[in-house]
Protein backbone atom coordinates (compact mmCIF):
# COMPACT_ATOMS: atom_id res chain seq x y z
CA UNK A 1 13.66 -35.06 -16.96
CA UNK A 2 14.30 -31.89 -18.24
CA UNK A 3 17.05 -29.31 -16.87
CA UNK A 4 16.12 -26.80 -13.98
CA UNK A 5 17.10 -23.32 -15.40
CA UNK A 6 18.75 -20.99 -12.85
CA UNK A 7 19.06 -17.57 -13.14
CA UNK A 8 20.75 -14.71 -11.36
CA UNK A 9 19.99 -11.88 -9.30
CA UNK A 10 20.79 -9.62 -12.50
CA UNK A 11 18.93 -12.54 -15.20
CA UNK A 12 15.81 -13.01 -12.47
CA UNK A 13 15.88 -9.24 -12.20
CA UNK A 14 15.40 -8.62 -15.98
CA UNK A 15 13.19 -11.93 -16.47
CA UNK A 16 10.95 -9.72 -13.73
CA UNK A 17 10.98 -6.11 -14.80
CA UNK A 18 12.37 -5.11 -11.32
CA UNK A 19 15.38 -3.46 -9.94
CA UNK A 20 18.47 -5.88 -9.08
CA UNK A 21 18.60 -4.25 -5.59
CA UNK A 22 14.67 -4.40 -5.04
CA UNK A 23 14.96 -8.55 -5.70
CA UNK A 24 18.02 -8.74 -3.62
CA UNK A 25 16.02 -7.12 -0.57
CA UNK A 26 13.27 -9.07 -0.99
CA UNK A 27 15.48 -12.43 -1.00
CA UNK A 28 17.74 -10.98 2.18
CA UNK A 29 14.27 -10.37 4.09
CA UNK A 30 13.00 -13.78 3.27
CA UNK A 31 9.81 -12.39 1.78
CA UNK A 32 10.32 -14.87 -2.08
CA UNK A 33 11.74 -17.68 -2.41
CA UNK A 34 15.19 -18.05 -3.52
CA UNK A 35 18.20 -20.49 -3.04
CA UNK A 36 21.72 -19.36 -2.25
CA UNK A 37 24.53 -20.69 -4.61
CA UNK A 38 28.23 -20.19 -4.60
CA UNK A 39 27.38 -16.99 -2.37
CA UNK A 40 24.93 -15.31 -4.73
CA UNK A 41 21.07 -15.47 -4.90
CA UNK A 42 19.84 -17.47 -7.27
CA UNK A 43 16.39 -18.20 -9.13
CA UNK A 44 14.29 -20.98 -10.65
CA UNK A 45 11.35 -20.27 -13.12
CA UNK A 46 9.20 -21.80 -10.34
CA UNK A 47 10.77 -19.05 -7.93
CA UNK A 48 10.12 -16.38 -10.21
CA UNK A 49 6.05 -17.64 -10.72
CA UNK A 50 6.15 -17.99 -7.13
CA UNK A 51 7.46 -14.25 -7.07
CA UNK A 52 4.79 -13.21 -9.04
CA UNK A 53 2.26 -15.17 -7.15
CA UNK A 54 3.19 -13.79 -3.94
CA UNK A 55 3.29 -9.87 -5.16
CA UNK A 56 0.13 -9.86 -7.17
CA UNK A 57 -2.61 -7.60 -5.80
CA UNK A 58 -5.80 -8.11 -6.14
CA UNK A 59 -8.18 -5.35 -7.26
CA UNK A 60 -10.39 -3.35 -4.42
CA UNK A 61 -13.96 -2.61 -3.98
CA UNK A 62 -14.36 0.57 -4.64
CA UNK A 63 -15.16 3.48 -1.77
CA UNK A 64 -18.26 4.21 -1.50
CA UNK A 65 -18.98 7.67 -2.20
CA UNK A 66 -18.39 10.77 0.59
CA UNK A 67 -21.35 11.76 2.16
CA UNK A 68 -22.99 15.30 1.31
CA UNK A 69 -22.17 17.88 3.74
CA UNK A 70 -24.80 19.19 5.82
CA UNK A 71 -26.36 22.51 5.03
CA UNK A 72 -26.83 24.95 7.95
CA UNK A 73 -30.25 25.28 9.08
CA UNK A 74 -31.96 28.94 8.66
CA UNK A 75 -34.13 30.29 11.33
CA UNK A 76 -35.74 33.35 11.58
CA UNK A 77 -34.73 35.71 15.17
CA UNK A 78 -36.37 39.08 15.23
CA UNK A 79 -37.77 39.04 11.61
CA UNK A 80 -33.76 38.14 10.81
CA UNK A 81 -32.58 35.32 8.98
CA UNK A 82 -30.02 33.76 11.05
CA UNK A 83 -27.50 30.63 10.55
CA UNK A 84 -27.33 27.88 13.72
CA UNK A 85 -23.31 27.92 14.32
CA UNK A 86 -22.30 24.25 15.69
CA UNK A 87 -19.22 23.63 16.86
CA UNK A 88 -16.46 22.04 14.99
CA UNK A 89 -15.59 18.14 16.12
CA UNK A 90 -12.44 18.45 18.32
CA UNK A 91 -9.35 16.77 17.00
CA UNK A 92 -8.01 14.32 19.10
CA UNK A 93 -5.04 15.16 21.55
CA UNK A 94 -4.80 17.23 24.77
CA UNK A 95 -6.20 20.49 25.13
CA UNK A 96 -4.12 23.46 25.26
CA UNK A 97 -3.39 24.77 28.78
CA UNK A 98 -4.56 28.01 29.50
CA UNK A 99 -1.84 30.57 29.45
């Protein structure tokens, strides 16, 4: 049987590529695994694939693209070009009170 390698919050940290502190935080909220020796967090390799495992992100669909906005329509009033105004969508939230 071979030897289980353990390594430190500083060794796991390096092994990792991450901050000492971010690995501690994760380990103190219980989000990777870890096991607590001699009152320090410590780090197996199958921890640290397990690490790995649990942070990897997948890649996304991409968005599809925004729609074009619409154009205005043009009429004609009096022999005059003129633009349709429509009102803008109201935000959401309570209206002001009159003054």
């Amino acid at each position: 049987m071979s030897p289980i390698i353990v390594y430190t919050a500083d060794e796991a940290a390096k092994v990792l590529r991450v901050k000492k502190s971010w690995l501690e935080r994760q380990a103190a909220a219980r989000k990777i695994p870890f096991s607590m020796l001699g009152g320090g967090y410590r780090f197996t390799d199958g921890d640290l694939a397990d690490i790995l495992r649990i942070t990897k992100q997948s890649p996304r669909e991409p968005e599809p693209a925004p729609r074009p906005r619409r154009v205005p329509r043009q009429r004609s009033v009096d022999g005059q070009s003129v633009t349709e105004l429509r009102p803008r969508p109201r935000q959401n939230g309570p209206r002001r009170a009159a003054a």
